[in-house]
PDB file of N, CA and C in Angstrom:
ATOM      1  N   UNK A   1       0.813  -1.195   0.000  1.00  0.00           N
ATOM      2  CA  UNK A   1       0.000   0.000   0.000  1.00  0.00           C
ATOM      3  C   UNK A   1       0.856   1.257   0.000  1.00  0.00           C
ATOM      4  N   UNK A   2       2.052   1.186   1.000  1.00  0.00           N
ATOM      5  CA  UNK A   2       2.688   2.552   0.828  1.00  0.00           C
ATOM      6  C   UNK A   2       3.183   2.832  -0.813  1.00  0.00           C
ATOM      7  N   UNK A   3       3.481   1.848  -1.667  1.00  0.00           N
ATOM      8  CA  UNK A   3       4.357   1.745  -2.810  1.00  0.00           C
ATOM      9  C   UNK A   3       3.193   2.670  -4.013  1.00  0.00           C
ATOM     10  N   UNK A   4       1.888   2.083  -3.514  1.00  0.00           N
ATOM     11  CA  UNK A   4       0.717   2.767  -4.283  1.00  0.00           C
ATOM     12  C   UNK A   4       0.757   4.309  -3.951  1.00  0.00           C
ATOM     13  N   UNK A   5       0.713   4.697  -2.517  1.00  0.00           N
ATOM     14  CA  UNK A   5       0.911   5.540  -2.089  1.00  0.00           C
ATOM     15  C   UNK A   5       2.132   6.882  -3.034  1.00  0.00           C
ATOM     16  N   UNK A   6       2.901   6.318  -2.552  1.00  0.00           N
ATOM     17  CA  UNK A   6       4.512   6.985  -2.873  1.00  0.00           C
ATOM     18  C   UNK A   6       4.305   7.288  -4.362  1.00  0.00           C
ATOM     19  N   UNK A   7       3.571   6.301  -5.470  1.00  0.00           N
ATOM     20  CA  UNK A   7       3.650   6.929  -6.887  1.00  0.00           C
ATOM     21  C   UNK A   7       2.528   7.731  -7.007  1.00  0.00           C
ATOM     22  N   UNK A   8       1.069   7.090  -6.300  1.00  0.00           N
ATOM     23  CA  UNK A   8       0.341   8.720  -6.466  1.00  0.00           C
ATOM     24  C   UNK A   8       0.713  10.067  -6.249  1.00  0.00           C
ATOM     25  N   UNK A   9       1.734   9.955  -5.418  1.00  0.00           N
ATOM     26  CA  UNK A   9       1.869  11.267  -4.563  1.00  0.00           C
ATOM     27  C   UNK A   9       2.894  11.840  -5.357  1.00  0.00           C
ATOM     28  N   UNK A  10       3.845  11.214  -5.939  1.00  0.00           N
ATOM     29  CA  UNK A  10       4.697  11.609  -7.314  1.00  0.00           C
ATOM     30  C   UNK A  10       4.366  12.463  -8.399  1.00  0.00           C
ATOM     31  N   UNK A  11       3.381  11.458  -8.422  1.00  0.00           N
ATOM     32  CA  UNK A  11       2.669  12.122 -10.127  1.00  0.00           C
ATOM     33  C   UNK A  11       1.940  13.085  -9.579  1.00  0.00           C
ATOM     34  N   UNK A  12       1.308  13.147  -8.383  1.00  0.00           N
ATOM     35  CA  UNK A  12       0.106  13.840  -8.001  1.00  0.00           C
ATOM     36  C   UNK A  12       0.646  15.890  -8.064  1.00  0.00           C
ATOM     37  N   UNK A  13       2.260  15.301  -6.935  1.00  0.00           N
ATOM     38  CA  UNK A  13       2.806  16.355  -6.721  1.00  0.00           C
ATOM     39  C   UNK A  13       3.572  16.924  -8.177  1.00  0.00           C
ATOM     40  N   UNK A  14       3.523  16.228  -9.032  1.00  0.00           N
ATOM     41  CA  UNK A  14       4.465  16.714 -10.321  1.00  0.00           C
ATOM     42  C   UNK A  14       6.234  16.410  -9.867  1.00  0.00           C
ATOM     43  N   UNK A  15       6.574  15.650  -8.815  1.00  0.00           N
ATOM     44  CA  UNK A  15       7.843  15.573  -8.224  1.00  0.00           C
ATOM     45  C   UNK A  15       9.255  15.059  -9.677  1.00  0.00           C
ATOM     46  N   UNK A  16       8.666  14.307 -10.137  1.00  0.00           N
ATOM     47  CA  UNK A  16      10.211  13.952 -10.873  1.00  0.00           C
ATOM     48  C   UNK A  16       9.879  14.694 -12.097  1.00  0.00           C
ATOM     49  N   UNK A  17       9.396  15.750 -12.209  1.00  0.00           N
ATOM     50  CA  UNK A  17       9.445  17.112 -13.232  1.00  0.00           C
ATOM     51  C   UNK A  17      10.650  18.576 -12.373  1.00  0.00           C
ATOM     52  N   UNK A  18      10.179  18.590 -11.405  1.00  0.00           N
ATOM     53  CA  UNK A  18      10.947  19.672 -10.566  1.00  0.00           C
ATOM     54  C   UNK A  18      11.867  18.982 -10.277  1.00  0.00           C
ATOM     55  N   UNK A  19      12.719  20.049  -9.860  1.00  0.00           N
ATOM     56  CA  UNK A  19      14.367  19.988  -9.337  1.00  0.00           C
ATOM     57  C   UNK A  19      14.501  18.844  -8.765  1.00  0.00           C
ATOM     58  N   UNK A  20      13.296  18.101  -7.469  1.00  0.00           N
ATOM     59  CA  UNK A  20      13.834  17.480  -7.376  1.00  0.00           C
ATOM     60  C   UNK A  20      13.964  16.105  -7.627  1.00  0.00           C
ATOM     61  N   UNK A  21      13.461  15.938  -8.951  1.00  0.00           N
ATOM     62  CA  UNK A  21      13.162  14.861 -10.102  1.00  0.00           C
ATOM     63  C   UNK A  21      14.443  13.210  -9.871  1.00  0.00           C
ATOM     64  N   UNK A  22      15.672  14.095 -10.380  1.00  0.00           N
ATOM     65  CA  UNK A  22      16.221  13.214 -10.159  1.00  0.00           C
ATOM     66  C   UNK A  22      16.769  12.676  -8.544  1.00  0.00           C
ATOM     67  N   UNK A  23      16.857  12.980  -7.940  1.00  0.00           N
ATOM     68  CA  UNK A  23      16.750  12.535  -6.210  1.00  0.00           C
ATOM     69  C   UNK A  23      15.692  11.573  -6.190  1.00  0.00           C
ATOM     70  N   UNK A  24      14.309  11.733  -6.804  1.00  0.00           N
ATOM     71  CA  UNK A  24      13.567  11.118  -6.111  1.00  0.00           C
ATOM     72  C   UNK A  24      13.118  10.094  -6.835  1.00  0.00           C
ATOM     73  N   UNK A  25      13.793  10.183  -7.824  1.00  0.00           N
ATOM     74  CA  UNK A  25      13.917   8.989  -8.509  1.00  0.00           C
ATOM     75  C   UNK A  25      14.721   7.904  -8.861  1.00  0.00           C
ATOM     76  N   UNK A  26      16.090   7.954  -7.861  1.00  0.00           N
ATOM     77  CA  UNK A  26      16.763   7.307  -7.107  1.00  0.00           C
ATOM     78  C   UNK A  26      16.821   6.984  -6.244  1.00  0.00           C
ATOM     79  N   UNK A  27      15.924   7.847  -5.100  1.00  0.00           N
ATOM     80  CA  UNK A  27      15.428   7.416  -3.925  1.00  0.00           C
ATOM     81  C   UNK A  27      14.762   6.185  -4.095  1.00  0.00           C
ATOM     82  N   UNK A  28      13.506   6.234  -5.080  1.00  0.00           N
ATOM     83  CA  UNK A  28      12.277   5.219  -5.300  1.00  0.00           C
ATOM     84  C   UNK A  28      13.021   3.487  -6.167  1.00  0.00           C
ATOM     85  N   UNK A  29      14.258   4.134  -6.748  1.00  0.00           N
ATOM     86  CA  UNK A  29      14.887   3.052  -7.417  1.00  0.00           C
ATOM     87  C   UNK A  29      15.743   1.957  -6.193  1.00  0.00           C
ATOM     88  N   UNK A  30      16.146   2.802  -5.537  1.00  0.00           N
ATOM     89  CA  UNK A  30      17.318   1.989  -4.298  1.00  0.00           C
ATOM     90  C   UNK A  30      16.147   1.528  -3.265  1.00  0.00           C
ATOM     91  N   UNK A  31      14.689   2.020  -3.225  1.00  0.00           N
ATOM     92  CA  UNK A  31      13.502   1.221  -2.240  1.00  0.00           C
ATOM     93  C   UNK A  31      13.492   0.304  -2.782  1.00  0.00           C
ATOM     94  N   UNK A  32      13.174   0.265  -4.008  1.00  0.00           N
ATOM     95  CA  UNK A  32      11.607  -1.033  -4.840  1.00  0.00           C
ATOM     96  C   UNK A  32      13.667  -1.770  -4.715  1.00  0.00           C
ATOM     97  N   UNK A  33      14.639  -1.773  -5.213  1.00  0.00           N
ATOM     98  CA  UNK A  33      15.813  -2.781  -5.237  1.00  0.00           C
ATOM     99  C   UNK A  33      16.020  -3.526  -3.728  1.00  0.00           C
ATOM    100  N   UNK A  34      15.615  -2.309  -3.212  1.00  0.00           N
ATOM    101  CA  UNK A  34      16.069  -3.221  -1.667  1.00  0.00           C
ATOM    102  C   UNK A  34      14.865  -4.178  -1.647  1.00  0.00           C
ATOM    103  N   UNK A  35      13.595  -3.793  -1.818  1.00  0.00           N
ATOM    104  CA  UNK A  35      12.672  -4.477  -1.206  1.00  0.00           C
ATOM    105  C   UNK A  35      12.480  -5.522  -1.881  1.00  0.00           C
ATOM    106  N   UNK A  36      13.047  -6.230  -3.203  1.00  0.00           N
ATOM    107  CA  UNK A  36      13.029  -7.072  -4.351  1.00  0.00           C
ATOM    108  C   UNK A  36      13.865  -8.377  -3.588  1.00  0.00           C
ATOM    109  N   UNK A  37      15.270  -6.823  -3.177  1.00  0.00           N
ATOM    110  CA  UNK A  37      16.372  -7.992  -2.408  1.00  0.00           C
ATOM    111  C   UNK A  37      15.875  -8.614  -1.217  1.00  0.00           C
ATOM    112  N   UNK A  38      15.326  -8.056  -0.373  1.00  0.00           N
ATOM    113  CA  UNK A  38      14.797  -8.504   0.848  1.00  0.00           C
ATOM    114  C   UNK A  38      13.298  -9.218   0.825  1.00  0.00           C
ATOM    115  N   UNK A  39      12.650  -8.475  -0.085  1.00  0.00           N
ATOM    116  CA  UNK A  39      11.361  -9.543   0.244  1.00  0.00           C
ATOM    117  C   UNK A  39      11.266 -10.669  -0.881  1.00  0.00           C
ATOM    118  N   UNK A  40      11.993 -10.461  -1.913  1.00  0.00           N
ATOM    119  CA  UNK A  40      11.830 -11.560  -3.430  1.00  0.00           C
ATOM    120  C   UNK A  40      10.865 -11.114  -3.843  1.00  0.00           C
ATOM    121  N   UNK A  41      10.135 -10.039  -4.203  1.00  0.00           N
ATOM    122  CA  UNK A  41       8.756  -9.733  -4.892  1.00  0.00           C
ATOM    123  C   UNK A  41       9.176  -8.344  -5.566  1.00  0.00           C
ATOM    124  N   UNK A  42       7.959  -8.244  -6.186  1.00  0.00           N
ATOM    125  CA  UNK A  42       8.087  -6.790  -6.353  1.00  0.00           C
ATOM    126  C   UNK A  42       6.854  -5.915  -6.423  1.00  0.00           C
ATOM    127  N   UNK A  43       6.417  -6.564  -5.483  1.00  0.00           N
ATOM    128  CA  UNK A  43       5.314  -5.828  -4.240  1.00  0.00           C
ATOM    129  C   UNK A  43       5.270  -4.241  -4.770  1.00  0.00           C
ATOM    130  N   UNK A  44       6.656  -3.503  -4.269  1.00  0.00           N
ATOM    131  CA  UNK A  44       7.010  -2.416  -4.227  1.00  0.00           C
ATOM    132  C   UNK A  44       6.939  -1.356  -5.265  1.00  0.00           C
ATOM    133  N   UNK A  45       7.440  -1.965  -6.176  1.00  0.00           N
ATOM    134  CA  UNK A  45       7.247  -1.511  -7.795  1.00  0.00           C
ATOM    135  C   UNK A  45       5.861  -1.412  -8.383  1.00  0.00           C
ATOM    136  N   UNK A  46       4.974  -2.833  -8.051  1.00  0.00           N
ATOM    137  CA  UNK A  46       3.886  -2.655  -9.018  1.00  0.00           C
ATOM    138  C   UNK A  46       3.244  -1.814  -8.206  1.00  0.00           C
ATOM    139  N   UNK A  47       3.235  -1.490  -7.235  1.00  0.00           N
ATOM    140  CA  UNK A  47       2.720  -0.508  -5.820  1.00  0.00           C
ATOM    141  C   UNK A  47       2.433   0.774  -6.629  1.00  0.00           C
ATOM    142  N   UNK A  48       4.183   1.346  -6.972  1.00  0.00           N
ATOM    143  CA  UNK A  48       4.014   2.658  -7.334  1.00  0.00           C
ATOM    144  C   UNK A  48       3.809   2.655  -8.435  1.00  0.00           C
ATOM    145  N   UNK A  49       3.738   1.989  -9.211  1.00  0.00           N
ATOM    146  CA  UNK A  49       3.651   2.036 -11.174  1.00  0.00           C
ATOM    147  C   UNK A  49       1.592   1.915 -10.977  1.00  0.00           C
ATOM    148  N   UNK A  50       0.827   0.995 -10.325  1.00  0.00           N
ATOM    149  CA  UNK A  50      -0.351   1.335  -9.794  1.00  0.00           C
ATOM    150  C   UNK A  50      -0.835   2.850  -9.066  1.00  0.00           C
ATOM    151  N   UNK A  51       0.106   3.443  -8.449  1.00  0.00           N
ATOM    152  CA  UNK A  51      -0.252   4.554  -8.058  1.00  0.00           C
ATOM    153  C   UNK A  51       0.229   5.815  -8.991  1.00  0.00           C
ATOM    154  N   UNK A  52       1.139   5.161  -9.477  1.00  0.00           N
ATOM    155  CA  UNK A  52       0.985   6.229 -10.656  1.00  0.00           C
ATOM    156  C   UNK A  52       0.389   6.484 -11.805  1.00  0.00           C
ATOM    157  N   UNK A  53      -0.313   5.371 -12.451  1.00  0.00           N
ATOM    158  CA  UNK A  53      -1.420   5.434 -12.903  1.00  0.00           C
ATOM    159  C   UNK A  53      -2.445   5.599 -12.314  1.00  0.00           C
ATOM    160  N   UNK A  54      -2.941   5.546 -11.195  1.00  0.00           N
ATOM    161  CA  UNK A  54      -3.935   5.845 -10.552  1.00  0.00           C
ATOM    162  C   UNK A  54      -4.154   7.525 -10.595  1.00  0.00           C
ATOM    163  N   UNK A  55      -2.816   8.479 -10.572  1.00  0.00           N
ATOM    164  CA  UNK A  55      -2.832   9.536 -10.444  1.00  0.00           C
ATOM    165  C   UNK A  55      -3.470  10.460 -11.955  1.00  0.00           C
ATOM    166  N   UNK A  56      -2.804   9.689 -12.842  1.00  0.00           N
ATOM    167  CA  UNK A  56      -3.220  10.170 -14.546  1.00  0.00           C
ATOM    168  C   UNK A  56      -4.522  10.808 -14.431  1.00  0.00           C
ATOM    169  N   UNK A  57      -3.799  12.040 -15.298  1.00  0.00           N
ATOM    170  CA  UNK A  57      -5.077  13.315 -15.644  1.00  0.00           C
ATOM    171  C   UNK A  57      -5.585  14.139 -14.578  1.00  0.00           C
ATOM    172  N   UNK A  58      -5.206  13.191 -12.804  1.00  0.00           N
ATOM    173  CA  UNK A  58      -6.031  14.363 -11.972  1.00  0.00           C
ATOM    174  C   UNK A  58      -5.330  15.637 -11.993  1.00  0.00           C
ATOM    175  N   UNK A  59      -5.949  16.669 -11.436  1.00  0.00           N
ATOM    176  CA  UNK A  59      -5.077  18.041 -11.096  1.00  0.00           C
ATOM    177  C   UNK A  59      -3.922  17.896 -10.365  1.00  0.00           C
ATOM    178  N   UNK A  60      -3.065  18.584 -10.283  1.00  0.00           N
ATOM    179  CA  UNK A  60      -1.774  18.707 -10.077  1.00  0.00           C
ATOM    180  C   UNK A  60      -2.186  19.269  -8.861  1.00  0.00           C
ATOM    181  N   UNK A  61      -1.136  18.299  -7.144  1.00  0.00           N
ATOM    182  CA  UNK A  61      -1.240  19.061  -6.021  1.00  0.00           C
ATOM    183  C   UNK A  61      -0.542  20.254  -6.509  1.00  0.00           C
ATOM    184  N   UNK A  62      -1.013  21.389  -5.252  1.00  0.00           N
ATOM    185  CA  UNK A  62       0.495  22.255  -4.923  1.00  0.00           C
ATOM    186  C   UNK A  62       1.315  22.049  -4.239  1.00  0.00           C
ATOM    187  N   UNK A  63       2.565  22.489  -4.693  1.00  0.00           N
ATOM    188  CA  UNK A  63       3.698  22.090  -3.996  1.00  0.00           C
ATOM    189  C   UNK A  63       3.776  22.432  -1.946  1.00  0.00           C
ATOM    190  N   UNK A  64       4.578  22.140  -1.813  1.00  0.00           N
ATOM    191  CA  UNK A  64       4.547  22.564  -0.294  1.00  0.00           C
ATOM    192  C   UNK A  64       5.459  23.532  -0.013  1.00  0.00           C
ATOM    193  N   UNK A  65       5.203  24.341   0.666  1.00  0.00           N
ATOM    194  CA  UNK A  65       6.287  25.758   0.549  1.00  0.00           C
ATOM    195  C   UNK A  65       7.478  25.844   1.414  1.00  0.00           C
ATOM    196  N   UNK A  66       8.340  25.870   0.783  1.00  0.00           N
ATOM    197  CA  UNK A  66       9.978  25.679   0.581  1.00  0.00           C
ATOM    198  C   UNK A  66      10.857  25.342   2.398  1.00  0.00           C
ATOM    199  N   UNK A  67       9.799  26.291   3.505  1.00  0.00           N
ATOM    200  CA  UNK A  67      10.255  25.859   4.933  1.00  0.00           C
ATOM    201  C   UNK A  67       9.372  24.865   5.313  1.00  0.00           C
ATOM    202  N   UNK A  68       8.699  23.828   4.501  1.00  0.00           N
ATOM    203  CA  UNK A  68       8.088  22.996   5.149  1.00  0.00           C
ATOM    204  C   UNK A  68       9.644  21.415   4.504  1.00  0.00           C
ATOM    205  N   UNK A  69       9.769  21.832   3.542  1.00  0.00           N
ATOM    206  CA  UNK A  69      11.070  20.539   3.011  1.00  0.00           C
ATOM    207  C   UNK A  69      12.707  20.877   4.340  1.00  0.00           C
ATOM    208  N   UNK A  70      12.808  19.605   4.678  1.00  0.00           N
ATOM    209  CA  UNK A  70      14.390  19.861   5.142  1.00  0.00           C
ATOM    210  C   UNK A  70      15.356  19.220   4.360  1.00  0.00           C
ATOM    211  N   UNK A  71      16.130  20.126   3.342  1.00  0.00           N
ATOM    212  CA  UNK A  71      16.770  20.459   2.357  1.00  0.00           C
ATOM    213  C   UNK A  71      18.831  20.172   3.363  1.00  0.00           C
ATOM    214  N   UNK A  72      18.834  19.881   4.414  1.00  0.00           N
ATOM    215  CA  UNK A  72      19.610  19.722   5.054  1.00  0.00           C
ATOM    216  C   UNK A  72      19.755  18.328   5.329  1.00  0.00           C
ATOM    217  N   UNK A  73      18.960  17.507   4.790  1.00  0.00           N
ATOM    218  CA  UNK A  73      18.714  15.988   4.801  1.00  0.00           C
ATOM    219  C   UNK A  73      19.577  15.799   3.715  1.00  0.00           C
ATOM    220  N   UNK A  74      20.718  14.835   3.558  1.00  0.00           N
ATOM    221  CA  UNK A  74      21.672  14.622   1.938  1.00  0.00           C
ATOM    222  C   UNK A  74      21.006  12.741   1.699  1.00  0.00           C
ATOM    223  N   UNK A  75      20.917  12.728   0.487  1.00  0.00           N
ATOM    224  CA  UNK A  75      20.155  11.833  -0.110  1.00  0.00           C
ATOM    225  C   UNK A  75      20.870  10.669   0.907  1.00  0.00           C
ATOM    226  N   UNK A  76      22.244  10.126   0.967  1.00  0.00           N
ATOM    227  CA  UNK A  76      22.188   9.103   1.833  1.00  0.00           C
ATOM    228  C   UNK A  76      22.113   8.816   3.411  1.00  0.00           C
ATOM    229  N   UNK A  77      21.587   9.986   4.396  1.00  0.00           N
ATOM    230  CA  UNK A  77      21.311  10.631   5.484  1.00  0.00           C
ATOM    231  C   UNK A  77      19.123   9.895   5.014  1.00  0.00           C
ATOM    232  N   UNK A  78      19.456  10.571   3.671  1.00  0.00           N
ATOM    233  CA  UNK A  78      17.390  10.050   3.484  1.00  0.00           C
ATOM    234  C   UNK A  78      17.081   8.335   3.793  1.00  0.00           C
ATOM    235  N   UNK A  79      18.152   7.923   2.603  1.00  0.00           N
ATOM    236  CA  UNK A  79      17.991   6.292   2.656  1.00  0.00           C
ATOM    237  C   UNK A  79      17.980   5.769   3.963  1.00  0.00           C
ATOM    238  N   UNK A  80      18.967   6.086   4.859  1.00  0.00           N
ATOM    239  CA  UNK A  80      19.772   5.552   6.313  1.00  0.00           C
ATOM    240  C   UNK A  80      18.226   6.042   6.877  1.00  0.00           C
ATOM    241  N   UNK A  81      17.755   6.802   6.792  1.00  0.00           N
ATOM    242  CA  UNK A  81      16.392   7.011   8.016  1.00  0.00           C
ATOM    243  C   UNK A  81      14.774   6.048   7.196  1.00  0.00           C
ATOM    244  N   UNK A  82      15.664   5.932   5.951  1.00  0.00           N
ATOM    245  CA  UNK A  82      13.878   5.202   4.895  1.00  0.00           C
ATOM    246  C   UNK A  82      14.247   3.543   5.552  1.00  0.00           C
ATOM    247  N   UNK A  83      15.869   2.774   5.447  1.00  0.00           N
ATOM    248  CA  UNK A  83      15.879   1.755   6.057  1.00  0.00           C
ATOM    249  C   UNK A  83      15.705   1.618   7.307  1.00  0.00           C
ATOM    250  N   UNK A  84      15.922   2.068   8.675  1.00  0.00           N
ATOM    251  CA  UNK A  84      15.810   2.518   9.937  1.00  0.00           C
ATOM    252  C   UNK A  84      14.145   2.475   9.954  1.00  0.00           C
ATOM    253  N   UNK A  85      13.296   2.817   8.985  1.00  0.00           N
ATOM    254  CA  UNK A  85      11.907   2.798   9.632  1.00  0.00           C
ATOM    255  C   UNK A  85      11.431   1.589   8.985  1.00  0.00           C
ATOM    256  N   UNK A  86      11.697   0.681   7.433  1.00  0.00           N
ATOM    257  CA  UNK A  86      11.935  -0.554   7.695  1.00  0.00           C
ATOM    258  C   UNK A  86      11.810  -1.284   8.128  1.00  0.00           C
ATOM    259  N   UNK A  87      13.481  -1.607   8.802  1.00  0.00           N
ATOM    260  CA  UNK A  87      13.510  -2.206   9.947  1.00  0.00           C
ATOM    261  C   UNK A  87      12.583  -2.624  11.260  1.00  0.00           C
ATOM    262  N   UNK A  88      11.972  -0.651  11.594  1.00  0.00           N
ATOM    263  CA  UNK A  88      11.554  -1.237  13.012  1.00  0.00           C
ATOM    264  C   UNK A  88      10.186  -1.149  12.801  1.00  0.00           C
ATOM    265  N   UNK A  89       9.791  -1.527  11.395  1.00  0.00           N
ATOM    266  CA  UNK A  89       8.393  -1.789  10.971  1.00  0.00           C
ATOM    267  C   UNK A  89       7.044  -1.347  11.524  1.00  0.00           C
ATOM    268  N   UNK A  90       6.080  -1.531  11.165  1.00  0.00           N
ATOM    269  CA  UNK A  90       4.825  -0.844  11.364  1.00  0.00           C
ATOM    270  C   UNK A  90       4.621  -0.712  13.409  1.00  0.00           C
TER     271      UNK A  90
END
């Protein structure tokens, strides 16, 4: 469900069009790989490729304004806290 989640909210937000396109589309590549490696499925993938079609044609969110992102987070500081919640699961 989160994987559905994560690509609506992609497409929804317009995210891998803006700046920060490519980040977060390495972010989403090193999840769905880990979770392939660790769970043998790919749960994860058809998750967001479902939620991103799910999103097609609706209106475009608005973005969130610039002191709500912490931009002081460096992409492998992101991963280390995306595995860390993982781990200590729902």
């Amino acid at each position: 469900m989160a994987g559905f989640s994560r690509g609506y909210l992609l497409r929804r937000y317009g995210v891998l069009r803006g700046r920060a396109g490519a980040r977060a589309l390495l972010t989403e590549t090193a999840v769905v790989a880990a979770d392939l490696a660790i769970c043998h499925d790919t749960q994860a993938l058809r998750g967001r490729v479902q939620g991103w079609r799910a999103g097609r044609g609706r209106e475009r969110y608005e973005r969130p304004p610039d002191e709500a992102i912490d931009r002081s987070i460096s992409l492998r500081r992101s991963l280390q806290l995306r595995r860390a919640a993982v781990e200590k699961g729902p």
